[in-house]
N, C-alpha and C. Protein backbone atom coordinates (compact mmCIF):
# COMPACT_ATOMS: atom_id res chain seq x y z
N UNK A 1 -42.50 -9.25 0.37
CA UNK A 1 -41.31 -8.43 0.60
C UNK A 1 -40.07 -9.25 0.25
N UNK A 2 -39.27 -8.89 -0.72
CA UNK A 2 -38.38 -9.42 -0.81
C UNK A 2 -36.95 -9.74 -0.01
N UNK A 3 -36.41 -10.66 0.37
CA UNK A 3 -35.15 -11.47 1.08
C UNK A 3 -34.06 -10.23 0.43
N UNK A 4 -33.26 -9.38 1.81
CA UNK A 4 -32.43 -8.55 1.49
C UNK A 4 -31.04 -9.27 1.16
N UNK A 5 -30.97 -10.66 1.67
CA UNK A 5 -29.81 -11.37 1.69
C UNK A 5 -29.39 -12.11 0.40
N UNK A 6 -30.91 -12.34 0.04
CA UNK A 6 -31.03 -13.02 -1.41
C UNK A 6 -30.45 -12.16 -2.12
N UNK A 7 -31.25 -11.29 -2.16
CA UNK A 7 -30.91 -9.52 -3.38
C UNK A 7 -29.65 -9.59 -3.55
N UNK A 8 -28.85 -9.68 -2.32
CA UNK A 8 -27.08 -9.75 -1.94
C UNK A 8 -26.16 -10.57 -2.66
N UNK A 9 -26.83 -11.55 -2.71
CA UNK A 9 -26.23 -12.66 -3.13
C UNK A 9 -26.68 -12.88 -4.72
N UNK A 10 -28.14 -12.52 -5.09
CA UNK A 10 -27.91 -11.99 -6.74
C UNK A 10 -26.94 -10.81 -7.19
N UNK A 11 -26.74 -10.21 -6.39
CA UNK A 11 -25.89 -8.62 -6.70
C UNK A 11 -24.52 -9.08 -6.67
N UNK A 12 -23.90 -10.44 -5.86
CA UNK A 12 -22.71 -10.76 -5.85
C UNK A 12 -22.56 -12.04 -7.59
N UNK A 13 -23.55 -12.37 -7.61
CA UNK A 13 -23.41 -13.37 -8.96
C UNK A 13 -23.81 -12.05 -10.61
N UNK A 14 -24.31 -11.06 -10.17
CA UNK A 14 -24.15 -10.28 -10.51
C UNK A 14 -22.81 -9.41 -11.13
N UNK A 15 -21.94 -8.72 -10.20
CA UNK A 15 -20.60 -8.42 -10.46
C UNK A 15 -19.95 -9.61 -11.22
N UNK A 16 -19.73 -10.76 -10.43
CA UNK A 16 -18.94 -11.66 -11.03
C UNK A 16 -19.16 -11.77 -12.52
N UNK A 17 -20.42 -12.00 -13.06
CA UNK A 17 -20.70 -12.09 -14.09
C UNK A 17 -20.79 -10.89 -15.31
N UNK A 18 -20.39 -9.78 -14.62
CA UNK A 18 -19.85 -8.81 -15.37
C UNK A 18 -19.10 -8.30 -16.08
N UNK A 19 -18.96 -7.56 -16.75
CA UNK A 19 -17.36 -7.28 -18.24
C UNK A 19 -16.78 -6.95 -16.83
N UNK A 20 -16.99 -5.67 -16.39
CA UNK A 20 -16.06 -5.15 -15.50
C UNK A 20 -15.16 -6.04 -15.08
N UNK A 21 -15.77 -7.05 -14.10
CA UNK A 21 -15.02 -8.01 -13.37
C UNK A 21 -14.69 -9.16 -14.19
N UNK A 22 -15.13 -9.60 -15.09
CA UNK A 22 -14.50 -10.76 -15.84
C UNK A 22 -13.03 -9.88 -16.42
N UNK A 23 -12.96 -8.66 -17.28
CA UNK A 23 -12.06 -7.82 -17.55
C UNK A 23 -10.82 -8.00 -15.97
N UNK A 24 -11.08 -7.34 -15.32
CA UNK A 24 -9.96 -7.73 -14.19
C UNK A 24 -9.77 -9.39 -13.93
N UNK A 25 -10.32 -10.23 -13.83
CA UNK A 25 -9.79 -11.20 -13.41
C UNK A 25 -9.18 -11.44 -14.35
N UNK A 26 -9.41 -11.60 -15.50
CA UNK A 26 -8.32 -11.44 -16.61
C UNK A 26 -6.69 -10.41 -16.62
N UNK A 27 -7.11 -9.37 -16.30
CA UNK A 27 -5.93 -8.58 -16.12
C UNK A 27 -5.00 -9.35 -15.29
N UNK A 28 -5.66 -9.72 -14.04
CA UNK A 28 -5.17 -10.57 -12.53
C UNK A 28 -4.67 -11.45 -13.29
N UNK A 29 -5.01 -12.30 -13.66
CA UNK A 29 -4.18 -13.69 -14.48
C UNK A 29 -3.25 -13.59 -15.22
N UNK A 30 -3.08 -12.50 -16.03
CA UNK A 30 -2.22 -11.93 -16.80
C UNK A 30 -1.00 -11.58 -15.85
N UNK A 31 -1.15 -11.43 -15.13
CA UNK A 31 -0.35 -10.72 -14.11
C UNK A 31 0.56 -11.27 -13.84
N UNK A 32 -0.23 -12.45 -12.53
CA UNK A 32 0.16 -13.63 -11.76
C UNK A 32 0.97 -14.48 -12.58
N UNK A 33 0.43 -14.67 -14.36
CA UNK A 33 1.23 -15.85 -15.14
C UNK A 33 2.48 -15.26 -15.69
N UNK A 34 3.08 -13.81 -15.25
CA UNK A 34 4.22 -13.11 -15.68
C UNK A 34 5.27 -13.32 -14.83
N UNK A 35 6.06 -14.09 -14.13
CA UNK A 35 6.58 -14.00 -13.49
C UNK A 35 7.47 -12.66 -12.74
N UNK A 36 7.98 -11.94 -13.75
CA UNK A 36 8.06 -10.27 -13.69
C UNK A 36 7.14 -9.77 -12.89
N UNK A 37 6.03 -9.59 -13.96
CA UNK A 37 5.07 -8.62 -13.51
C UNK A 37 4.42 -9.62 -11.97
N UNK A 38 4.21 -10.43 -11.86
CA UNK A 38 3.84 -10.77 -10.43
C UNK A 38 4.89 -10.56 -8.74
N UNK A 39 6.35 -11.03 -9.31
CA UNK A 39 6.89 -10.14 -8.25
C UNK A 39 7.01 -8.66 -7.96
N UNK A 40 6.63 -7.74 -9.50
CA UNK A 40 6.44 -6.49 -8.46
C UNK A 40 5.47 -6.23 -8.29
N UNK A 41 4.14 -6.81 -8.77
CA UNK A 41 2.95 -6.34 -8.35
C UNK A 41 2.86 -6.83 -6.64
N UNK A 42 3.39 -8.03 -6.02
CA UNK A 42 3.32 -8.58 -4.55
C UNK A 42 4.48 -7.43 -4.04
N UNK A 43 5.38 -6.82 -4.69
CA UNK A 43 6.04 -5.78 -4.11
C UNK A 43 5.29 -4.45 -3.51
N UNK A 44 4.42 -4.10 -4.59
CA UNK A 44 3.55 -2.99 -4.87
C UNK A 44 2.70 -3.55 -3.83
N UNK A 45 2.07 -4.24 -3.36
CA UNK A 45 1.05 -4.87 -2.56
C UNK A 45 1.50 -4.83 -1.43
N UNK A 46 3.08 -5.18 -0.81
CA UNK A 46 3.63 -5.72 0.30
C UNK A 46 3.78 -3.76 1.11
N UNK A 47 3.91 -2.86 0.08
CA UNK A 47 4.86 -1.81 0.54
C UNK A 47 2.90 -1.18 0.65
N UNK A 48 2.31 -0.89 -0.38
CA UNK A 48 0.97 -0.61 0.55
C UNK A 48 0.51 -1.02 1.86
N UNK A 49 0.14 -2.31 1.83
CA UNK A 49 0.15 -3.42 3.44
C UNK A 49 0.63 -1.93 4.14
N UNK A 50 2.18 -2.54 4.07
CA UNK A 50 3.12 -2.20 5.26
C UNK A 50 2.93 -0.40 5.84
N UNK A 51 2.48 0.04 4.92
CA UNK A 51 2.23 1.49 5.01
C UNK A 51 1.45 1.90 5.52
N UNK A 52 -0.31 0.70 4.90
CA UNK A 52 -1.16 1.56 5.91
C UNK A 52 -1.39 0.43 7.31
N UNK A 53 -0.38 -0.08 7.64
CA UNK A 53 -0.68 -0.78 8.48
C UNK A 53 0.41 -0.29 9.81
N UNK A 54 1.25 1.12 9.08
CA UNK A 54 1.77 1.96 10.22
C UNK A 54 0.79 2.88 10.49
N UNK A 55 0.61 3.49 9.05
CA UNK A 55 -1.04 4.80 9.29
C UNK A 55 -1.79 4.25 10.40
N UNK A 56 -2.47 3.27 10.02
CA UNK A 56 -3.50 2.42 11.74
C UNK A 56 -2.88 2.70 13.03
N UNK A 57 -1.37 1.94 13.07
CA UNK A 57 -1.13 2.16 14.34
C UNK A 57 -0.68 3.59 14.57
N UNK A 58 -0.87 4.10 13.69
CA UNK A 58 -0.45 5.87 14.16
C UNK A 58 0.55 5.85 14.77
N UNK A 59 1.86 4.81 13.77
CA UNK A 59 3.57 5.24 13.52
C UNK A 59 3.39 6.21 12.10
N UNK A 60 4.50 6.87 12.77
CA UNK A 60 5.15 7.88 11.51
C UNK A 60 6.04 7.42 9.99
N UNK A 61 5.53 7.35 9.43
CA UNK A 61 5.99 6.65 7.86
C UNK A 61 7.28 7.75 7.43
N UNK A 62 8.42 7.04 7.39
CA UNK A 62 9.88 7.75 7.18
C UNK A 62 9.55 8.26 6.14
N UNK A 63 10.60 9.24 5.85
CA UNK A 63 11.38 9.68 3.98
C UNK A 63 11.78 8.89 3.47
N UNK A 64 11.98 7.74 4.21
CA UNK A 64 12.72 6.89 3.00
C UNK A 64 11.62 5.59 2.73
N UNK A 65 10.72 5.44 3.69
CA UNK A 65 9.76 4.53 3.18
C UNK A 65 9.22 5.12 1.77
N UNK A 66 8.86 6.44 2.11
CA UNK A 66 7.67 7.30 1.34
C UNK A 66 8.78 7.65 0.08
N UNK A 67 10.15 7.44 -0.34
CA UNK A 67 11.20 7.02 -1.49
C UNK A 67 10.79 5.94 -1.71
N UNK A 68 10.97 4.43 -1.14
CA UNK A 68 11.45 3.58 -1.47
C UNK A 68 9.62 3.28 -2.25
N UNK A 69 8.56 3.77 -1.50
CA UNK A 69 7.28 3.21 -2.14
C UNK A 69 7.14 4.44 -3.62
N UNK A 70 7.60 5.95 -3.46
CA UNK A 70 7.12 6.24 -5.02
C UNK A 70 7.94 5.53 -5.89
N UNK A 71 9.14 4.85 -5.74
CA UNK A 71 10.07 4.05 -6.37
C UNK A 71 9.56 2.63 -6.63
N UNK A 72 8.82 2.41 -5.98
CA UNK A 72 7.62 0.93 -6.49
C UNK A 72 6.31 1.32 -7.39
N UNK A 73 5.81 2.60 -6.90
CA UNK A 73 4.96 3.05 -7.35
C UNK A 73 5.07 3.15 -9.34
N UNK A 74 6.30 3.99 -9.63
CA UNK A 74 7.14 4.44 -10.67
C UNK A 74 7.19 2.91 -11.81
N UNK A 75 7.59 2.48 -10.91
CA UNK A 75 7.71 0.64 -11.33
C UNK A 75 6.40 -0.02 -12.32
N UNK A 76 5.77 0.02 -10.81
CA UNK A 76 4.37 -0.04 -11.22
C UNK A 76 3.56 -0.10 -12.78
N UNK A 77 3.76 1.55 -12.41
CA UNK A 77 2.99 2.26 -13.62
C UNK A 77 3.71 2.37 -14.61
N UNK A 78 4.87 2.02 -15.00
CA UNK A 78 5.65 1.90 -16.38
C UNK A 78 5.27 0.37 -16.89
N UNK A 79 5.07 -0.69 -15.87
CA UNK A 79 4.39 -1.96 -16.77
C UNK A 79 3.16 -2.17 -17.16
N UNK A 80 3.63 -2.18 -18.34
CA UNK A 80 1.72 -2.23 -19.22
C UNK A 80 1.09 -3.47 -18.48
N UNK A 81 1.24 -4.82 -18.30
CA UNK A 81 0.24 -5.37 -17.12
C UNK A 81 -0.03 -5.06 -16.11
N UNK A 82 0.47 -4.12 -15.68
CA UNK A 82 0.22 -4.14 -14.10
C UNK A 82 -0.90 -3.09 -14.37
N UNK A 83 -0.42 -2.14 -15.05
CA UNK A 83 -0.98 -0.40 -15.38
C UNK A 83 -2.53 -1.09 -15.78
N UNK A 84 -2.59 -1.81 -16.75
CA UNK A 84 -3.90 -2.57 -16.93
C UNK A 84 -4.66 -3.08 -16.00
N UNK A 85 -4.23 -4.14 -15.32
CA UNK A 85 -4.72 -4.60 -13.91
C UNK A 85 -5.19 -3.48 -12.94
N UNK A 86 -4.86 -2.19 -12.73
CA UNK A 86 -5.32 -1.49 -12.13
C UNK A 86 -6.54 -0.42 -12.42
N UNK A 87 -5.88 -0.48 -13.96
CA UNK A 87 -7.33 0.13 -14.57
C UNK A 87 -8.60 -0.37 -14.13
N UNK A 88 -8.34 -1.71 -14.82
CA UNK A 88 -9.52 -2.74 -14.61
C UNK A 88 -10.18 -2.69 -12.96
N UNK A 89 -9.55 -2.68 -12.03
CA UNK A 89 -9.80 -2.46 -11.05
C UNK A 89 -11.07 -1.33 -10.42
N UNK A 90 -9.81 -0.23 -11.11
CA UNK A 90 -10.78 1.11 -10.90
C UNK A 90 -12.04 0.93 -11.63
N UNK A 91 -12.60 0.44 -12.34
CA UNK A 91 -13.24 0.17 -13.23
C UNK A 91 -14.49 -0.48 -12.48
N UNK A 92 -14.08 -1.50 -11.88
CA UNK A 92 -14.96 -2.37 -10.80
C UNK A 92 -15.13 -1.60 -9.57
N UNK A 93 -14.17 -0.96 -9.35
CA UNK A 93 -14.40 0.20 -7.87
C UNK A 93 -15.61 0.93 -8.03
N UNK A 94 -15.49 1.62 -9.48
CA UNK A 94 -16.25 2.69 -9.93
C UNK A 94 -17.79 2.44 -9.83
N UNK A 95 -18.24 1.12 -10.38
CA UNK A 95 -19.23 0.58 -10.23
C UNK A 95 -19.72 -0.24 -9.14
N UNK A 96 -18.77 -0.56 -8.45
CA UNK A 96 -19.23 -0.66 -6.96
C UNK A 96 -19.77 0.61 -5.90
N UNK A 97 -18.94 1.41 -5.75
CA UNK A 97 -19.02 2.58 -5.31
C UNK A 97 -20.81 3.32 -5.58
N UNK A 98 -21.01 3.37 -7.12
CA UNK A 98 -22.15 3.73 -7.62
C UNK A 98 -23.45 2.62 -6.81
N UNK A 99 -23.06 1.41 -6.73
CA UNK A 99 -24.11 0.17 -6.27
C UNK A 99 -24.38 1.15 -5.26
N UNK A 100 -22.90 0.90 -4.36
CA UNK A 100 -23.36 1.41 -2.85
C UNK A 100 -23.94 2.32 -2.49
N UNK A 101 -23.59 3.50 -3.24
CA UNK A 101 -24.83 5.20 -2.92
C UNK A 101 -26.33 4.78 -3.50
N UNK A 102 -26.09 3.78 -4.61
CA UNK A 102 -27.92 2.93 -4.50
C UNK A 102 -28.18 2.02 -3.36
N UNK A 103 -27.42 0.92 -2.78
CA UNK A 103 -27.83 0.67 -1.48
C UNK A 103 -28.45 1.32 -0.17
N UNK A 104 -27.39 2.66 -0.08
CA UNK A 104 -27.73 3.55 1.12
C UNK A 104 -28.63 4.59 0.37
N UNK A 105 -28.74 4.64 -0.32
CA UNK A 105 -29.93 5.88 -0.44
C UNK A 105 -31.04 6.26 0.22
N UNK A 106 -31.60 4.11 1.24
CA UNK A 106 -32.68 4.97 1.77
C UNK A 106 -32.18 5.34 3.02
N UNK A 107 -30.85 4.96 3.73
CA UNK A 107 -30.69 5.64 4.56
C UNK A 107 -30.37 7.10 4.33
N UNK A 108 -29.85 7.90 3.23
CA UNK A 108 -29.11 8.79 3.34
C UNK A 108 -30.75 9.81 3.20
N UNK A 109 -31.50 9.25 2.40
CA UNK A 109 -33.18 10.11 2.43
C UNK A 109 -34.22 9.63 3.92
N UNK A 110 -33.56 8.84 4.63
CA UNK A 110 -34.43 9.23 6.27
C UNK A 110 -33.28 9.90 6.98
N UNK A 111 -31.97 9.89 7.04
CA UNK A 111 -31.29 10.79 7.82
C UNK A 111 -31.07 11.91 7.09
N UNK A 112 -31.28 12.44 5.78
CA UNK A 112 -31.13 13.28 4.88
C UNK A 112 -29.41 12.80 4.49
N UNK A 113 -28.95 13.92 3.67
CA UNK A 113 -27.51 14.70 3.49
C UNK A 113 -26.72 15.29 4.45
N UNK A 114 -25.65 14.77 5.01
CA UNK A 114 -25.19 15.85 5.93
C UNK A 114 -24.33 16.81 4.89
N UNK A 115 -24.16 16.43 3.76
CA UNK A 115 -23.38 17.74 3.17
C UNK A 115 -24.06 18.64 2.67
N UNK A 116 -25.19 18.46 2.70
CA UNK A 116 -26.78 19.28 2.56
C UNK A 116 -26.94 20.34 3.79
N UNK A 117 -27.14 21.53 3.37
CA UNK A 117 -27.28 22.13 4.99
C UNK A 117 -29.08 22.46 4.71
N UNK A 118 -29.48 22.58 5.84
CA UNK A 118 -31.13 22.29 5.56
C UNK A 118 -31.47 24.18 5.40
């Protein structure tokens, strides 16, 4: 029977060693070595944080937060590094996401589907 931890830890040297993720860490470096593009991407980063870290405590997020972040947002996505870096991202999400519904599968086939009605 094979070591589930092992499997884990091939599946993590795995990603790393992937286009996907070699592609983003590249994007990431690109980023970080822009001086530009790295202060607003830690902008873009700081105003997410701060946002869902009112959502948690279940404070109410102003009009003018929810301005001042599509106004980072806007930022964002007009710089071709950053816009890249996130691609790349989604990219690695995408295929993570897919791992994981293969991880749980055998739970989701002994508890079934709950979006399945029997």
């Amino acid at each position: 029977m094979p070591n589930m931890y092992d499997s884990a830890y091939e599946l993590e040297k795995a990603i790393r060693e992937s286009e996907e993720f070699t592609n983003l860490k590249t994007a990431y470096e690109t980023v970080m070595n822009n001086p530009e593009a790295k202060v607003l991407f830690d902008s873009f980063r700081d105003t997410q944080m701060q946002l869902q870290e009112k959502q948690m405590q279940g404070m109410e997020i102003t009009e003018e937060e929810v301005t001042q972040a599509r106004g980072v947002v806007e930022q964002v996505q007009q710089h071709a590094e950053i816009s890249k870096l996130m691609e790349e991202e989604q990219r690695l999400n995408m295929v993570i996401n897919e791992i994981s519904q293969i991880i749980t599968k055998p739970l989701e086939e002994l508890y079934g589907d709950p979006t399945q009605s029997n």
